[in-house]
PDB file of N, CA and C in Angstrom:
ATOM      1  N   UNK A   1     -19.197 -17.351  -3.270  1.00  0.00           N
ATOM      2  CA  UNK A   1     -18.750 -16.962  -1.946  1.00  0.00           C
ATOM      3  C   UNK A   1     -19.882 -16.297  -1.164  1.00  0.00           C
ATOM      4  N   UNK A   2     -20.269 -15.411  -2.126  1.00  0.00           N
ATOM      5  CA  UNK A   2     -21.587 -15.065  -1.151  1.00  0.00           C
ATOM      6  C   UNK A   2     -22.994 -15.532  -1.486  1.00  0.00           C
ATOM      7  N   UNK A   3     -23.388 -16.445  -2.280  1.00  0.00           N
ATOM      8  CA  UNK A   3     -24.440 -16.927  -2.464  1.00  0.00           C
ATOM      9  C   UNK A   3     -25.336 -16.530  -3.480  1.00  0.00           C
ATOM     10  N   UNK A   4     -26.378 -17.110  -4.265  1.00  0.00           N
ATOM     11  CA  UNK A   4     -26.833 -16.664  -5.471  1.00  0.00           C
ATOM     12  C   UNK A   4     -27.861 -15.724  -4.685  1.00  0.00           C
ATOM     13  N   UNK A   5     -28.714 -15.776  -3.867  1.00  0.00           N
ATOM     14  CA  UNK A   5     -29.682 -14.303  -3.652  1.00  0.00           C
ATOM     15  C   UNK A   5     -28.904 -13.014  -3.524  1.00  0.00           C
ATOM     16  N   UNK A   6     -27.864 -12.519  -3.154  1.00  0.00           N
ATOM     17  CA  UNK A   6     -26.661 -11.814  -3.053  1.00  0.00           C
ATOM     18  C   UNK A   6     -26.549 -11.276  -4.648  1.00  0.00           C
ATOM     19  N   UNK A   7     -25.934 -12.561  -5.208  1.00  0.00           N
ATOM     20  CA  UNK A   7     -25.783 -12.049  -6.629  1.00  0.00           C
ATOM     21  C   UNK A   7     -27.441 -11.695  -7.551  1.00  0.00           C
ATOM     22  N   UNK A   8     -28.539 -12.105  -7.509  1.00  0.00           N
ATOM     23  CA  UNK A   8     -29.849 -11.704  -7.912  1.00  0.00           C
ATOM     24  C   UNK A   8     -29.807 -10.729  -7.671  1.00  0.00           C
ATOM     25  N   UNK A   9     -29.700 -10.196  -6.281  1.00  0.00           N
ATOM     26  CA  UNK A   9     -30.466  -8.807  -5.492  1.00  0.00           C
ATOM     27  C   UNK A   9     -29.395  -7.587  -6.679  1.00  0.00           C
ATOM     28  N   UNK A  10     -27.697  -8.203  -6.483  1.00  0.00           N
ATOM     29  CA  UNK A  10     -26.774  -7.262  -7.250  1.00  0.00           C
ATOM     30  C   UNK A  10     -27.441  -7.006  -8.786  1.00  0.00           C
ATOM     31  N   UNK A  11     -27.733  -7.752  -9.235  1.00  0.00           N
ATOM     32  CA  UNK A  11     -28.002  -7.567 -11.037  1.00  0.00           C
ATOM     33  C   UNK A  11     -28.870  -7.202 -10.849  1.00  0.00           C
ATOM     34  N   UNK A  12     -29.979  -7.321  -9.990  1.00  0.00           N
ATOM     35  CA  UNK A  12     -31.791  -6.487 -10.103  1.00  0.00           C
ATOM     36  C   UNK A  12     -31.624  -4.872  -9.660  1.00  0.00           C
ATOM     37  N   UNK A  13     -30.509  -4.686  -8.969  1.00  0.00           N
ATOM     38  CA  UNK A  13     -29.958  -3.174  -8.698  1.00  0.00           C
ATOM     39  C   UNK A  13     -29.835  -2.284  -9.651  1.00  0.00           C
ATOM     40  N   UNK A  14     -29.065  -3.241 -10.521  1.00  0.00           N
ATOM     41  CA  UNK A  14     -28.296  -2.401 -11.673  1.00  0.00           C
ATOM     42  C   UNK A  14     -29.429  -1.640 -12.458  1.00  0.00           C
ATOM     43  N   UNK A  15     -28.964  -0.115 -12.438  1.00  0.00           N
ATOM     44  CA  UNK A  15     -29.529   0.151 -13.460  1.00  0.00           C
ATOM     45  C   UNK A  15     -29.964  -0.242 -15.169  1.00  0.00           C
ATOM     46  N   UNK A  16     -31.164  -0.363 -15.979  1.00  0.00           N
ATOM     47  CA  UNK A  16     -30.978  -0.219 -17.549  1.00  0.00           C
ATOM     48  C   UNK A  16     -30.035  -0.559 -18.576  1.00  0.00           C
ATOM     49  N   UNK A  17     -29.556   0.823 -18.181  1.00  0.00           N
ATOM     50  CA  UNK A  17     -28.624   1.204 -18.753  1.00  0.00           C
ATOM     51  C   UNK A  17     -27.324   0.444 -19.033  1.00  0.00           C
ATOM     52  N   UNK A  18     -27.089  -0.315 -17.565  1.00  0.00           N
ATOM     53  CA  UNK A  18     -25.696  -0.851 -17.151  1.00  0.00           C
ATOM     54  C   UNK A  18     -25.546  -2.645 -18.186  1.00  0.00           C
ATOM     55  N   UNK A  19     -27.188  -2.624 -17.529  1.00  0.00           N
ATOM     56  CA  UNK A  19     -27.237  -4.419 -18.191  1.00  0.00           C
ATOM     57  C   UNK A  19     -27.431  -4.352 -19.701  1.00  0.00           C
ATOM     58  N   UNK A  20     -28.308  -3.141 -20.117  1.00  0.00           N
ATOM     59  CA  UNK A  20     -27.938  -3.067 -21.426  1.00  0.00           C
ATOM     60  C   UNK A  20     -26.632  -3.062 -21.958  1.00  0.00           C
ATOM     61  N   UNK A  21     -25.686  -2.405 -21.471  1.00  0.00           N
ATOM     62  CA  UNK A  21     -24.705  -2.108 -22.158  1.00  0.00           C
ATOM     63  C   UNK A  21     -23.785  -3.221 -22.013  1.00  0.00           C
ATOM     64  N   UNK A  22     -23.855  -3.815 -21.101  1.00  0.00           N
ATOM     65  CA  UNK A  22     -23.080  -5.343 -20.726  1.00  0.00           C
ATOM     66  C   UNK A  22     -23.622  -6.512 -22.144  1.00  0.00           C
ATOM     67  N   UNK A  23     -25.051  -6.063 -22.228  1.00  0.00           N
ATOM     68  CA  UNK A  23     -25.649  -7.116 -23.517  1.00  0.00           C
ATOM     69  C   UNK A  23     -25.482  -6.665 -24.707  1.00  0.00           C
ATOM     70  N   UNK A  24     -24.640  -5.705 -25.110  1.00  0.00           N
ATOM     71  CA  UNK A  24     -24.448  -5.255 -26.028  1.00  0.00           C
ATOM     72  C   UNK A  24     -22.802  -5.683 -26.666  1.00  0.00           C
ATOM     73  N   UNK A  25     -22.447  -5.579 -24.883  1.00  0.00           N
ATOM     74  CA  UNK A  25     -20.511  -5.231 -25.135  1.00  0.00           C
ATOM     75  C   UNK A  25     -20.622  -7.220 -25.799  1.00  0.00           C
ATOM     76  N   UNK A  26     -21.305  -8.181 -25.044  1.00  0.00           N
ATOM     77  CA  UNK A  26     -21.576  -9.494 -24.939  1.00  0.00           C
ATOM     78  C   UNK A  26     -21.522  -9.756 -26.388  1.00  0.00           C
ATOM     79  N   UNK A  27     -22.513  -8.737 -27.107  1.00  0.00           N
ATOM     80  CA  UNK A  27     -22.851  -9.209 -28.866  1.00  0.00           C
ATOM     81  C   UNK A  27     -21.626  -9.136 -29.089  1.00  0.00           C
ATOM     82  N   UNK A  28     -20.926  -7.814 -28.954  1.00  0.00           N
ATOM     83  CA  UNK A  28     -19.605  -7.513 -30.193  1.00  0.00           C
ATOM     84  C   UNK A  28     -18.648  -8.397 -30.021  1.00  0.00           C
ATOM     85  N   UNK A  29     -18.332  -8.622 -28.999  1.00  0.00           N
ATOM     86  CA  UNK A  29     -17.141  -9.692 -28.231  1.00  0.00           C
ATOM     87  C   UNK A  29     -17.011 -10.456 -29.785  1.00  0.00           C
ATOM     88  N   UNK A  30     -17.994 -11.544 -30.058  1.00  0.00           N
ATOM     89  CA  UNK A  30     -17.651 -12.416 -31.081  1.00  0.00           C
ATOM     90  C   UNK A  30     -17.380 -11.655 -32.469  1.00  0.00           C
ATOM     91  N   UNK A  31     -18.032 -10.844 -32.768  1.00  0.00           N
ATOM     92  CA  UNK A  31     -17.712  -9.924 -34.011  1.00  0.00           C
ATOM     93  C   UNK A  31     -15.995  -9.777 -34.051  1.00  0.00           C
ATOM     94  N   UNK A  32     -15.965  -8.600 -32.644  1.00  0.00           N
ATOM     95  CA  UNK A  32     -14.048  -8.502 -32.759  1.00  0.00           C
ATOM     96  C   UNK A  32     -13.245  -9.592 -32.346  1.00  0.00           C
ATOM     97  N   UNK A  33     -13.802 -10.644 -31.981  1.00  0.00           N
ATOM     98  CA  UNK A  33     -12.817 -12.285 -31.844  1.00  0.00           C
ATOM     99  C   UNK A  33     -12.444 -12.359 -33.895  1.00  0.00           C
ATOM    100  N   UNK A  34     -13.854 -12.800 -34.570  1.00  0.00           N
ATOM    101  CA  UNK A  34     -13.994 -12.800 -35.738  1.00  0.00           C
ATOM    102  C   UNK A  34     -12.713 -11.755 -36.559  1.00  0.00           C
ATOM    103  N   UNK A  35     -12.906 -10.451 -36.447  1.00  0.00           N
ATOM    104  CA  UNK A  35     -12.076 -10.012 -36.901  1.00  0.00           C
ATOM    105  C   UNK A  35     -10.744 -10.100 -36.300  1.00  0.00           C
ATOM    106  N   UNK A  36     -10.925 -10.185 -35.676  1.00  0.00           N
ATOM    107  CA  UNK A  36      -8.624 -10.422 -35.244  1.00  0.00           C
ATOM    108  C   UNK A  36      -8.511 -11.535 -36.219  1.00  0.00           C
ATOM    109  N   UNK A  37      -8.882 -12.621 -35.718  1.00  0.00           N
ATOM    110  CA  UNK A  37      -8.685 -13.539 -36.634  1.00  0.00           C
ATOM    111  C   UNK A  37      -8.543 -13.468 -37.783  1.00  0.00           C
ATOM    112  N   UNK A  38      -9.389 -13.252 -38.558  1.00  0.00           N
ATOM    113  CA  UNK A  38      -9.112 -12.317 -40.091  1.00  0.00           C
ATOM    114  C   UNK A  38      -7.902 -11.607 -40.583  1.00  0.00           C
ATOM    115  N   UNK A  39      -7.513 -10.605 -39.044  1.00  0.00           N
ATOM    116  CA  UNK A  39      -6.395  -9.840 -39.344  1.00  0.00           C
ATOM    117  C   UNK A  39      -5.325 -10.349 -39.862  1.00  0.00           C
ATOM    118  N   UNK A  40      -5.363 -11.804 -38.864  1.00  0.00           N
ATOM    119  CA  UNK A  40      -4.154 -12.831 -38.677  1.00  0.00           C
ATOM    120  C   UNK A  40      -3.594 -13.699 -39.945  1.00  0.00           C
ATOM    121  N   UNK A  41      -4.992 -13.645 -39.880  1.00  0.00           N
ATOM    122  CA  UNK A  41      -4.483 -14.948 -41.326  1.00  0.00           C
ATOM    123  C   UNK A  41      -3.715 -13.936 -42.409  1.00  0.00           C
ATOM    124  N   UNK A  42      -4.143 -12.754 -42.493  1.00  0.00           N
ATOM    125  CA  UNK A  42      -3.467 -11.680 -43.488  1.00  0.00           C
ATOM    126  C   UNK A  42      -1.617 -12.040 -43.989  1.00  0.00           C
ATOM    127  N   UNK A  43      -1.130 -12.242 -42.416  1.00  0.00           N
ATOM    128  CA  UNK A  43      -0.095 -12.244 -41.908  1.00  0.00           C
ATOM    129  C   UNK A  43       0.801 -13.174 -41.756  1.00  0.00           C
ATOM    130  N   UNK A  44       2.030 -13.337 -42.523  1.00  0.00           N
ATOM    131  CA  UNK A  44       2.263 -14.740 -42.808  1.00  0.00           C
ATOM    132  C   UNK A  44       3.278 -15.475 -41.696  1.00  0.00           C
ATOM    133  N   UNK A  45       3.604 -14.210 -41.012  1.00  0.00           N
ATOM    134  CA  UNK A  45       4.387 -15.243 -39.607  1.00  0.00           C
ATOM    135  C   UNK A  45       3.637 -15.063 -38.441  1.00  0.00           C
ATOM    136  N   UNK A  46       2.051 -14.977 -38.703  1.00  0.00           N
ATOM    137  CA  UNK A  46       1.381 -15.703 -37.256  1.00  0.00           C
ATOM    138  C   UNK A  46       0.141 -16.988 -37.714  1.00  0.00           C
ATOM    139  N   UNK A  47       0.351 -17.089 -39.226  1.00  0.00           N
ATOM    140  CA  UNK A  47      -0.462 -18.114 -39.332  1.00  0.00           C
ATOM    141  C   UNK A  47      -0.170 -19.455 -38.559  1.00  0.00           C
ATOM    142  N   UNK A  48       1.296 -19.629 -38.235  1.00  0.00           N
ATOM    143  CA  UNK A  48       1.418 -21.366 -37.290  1.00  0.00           C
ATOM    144  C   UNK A  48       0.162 -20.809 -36.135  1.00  0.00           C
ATOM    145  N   UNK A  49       0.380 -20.191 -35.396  1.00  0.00           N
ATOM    146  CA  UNK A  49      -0.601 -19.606 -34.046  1.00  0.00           C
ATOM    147  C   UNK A  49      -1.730 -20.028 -34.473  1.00  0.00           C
ATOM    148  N   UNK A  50      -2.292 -19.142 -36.047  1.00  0.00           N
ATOM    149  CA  UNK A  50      -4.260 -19.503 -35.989  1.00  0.00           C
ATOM    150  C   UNK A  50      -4.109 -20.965 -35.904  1.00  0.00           C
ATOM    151  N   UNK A  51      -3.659 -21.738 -36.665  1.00  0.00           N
ATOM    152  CA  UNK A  51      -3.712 -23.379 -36.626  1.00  0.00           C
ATOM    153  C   UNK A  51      -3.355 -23.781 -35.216  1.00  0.00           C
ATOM    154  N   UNK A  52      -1.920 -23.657 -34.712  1.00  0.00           N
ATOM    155  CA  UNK A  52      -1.868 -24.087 -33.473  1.00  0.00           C
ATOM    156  C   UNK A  52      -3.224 -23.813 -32.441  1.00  0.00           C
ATOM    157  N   UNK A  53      -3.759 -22.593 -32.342  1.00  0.00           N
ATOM    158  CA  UNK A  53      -4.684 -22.625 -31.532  1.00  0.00           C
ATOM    159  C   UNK A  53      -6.549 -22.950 -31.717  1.00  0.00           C
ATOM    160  N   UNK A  54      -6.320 -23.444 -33.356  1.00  0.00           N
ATOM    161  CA  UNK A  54      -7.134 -23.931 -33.538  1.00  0.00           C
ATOM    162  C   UNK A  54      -7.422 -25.470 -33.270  1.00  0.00           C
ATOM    163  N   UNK A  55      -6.286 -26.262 -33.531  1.00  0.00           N
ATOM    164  CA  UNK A  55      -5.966 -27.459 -32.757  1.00  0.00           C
ATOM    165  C   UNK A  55      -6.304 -27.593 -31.587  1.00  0.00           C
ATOM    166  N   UNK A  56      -5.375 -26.596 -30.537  1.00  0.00           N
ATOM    167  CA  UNK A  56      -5.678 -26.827 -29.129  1.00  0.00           C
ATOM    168  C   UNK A  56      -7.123 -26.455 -28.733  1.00  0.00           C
ATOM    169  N   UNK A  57      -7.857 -25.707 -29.522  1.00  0.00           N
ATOM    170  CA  UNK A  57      -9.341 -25.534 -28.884  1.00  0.00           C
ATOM    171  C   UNK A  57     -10.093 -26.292 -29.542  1.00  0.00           C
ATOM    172  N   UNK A  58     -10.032 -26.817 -30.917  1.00  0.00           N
ATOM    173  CA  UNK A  58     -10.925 -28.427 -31.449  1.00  0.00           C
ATOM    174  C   UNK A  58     -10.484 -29.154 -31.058  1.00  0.00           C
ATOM    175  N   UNK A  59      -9.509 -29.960 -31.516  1.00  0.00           N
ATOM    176  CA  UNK A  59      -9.188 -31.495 -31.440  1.00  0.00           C
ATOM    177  C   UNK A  59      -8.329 -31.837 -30.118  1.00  0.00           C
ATOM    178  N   UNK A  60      -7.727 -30.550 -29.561  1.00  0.00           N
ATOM    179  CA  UNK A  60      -7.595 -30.741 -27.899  1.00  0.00           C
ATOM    180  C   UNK A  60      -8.225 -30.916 -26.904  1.00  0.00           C
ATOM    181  N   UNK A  61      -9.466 -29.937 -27.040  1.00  0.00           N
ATOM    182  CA  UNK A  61     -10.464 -29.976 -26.239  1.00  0.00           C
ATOM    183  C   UNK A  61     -10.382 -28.987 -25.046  1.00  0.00           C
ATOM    184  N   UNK A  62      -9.619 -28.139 -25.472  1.00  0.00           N
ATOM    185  CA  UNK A  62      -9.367 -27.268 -24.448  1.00  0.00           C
ATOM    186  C   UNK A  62     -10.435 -25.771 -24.445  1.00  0.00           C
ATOM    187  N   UNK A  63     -11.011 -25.244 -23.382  1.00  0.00           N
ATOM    188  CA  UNK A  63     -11.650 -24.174 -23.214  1.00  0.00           C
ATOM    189  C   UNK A  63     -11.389 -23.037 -23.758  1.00  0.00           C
ATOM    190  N   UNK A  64     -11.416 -21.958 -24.246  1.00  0.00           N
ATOM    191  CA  UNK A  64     -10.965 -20.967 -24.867  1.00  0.00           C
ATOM    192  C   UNK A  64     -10.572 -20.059 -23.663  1.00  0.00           C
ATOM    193  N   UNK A  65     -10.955 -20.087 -22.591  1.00  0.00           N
ATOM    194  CA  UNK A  65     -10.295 -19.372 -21.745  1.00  0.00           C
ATOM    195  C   UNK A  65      -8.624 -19.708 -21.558  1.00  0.00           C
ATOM    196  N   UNK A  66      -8.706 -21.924 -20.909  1.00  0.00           N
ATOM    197  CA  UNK A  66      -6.918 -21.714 -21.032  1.00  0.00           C
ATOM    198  C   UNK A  66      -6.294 -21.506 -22.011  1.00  0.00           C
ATOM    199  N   UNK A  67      -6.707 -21.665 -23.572  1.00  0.00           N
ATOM    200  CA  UNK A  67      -6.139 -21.257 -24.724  1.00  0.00           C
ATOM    201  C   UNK A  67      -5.907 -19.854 -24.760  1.00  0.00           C
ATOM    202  N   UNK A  68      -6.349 -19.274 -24.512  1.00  0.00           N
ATOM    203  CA  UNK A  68      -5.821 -17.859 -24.156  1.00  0.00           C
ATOM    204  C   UNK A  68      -4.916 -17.514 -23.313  1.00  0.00           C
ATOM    205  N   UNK A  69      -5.035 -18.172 -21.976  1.00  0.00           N
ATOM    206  CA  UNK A  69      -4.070 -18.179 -20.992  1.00  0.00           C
ATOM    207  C   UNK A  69      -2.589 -18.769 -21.298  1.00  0.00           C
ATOM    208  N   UNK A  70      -2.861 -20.095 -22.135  1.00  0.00           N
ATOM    209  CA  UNK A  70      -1.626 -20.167 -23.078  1.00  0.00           C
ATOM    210  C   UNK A  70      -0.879 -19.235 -24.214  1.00  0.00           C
ATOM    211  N   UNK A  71      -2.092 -18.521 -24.924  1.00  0.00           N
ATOM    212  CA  UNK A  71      -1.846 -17.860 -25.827  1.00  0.00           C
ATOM    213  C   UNK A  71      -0.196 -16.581 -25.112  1.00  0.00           C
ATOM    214  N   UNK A  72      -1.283 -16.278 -24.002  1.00  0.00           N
ATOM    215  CA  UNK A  72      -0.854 -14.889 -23.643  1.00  0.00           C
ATOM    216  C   UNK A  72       0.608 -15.404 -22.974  1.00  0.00           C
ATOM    217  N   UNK A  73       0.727 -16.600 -22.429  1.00  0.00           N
ATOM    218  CA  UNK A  73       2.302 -17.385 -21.539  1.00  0.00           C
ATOM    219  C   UNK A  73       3.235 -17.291 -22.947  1.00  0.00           C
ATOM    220  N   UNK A  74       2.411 -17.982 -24.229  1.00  0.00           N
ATOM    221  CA  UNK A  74       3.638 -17.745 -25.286  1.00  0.00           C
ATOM    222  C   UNK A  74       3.729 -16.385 -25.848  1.00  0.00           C
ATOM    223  N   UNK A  75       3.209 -15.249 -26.116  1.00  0.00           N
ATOM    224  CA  UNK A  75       3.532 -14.338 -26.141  1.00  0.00           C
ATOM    225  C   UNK A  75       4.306 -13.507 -25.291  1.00  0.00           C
ATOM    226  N   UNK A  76       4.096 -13.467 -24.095  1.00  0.00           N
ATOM    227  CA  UNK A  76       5.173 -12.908 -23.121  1.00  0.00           C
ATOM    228  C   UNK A  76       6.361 -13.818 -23.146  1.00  0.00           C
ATOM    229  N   UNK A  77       6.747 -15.406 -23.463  1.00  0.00           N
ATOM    230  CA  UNK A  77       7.771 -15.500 -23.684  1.00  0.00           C
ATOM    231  C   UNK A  77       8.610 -14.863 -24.841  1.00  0.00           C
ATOM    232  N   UNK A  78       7.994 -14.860 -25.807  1.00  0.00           N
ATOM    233  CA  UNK A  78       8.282 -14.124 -27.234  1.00  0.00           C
ATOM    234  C   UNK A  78       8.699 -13.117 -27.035  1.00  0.00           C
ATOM    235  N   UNK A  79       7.986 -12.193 -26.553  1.00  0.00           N
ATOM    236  CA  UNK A  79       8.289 -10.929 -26.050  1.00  0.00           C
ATOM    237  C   UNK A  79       9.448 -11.063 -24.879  1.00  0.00           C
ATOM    238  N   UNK A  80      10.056 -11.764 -24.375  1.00  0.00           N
ATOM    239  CA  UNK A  80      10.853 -11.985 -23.387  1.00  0.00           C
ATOM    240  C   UNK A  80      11.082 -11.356 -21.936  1.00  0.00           C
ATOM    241  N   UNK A  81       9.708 -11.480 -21.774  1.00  0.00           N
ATOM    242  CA  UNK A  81       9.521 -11.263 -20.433  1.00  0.00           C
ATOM    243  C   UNK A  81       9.207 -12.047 -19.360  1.00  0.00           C
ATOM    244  N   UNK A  82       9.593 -13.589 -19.724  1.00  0.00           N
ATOM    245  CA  UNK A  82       9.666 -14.980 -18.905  1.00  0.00           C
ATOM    246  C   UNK A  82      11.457 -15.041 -19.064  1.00  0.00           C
TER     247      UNK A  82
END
């Protein structure tokens, strides 16, 4: 919307500190994906989910973003708040 020199000038602003810590939060992300997962499999009535959503993000071909966005539509139905 506002153009990539806009967004350059914004990130060359940022302090150190800020982009460090953004490249840091970036590493762990996959670490704590890794462990939930782990948690899950522990657990014997959410193992259909790890498979189901392992399906839909291999052999579906779907992005891990809408798989999540699905994830989170069937959980709030579950939870019954649809």
């Amino acid at each position: 919307m506002v153009g990539q020199d806009v967004v350059v000038n914004v990130m060359n602003s940022l302090p150190q500190f800020v982009t460090h810590g953004l490249e840091v939060a970036g590493g762990v992300l996959p670490a704590l994906g890794f462990a939930l997962i782990m948690n899950m499999i522990g657990k014997n009535k959410l193992i259909p989910f790890v498979f189901l959503g392992y399906i839909v993000v291999s052999v579906g071909g779907v992005n891990s973003l809408t798989a999540g966005i699905i994830a989170v539509s069937i959980l709030l139905s579950f939870v019954g708040i649809f």
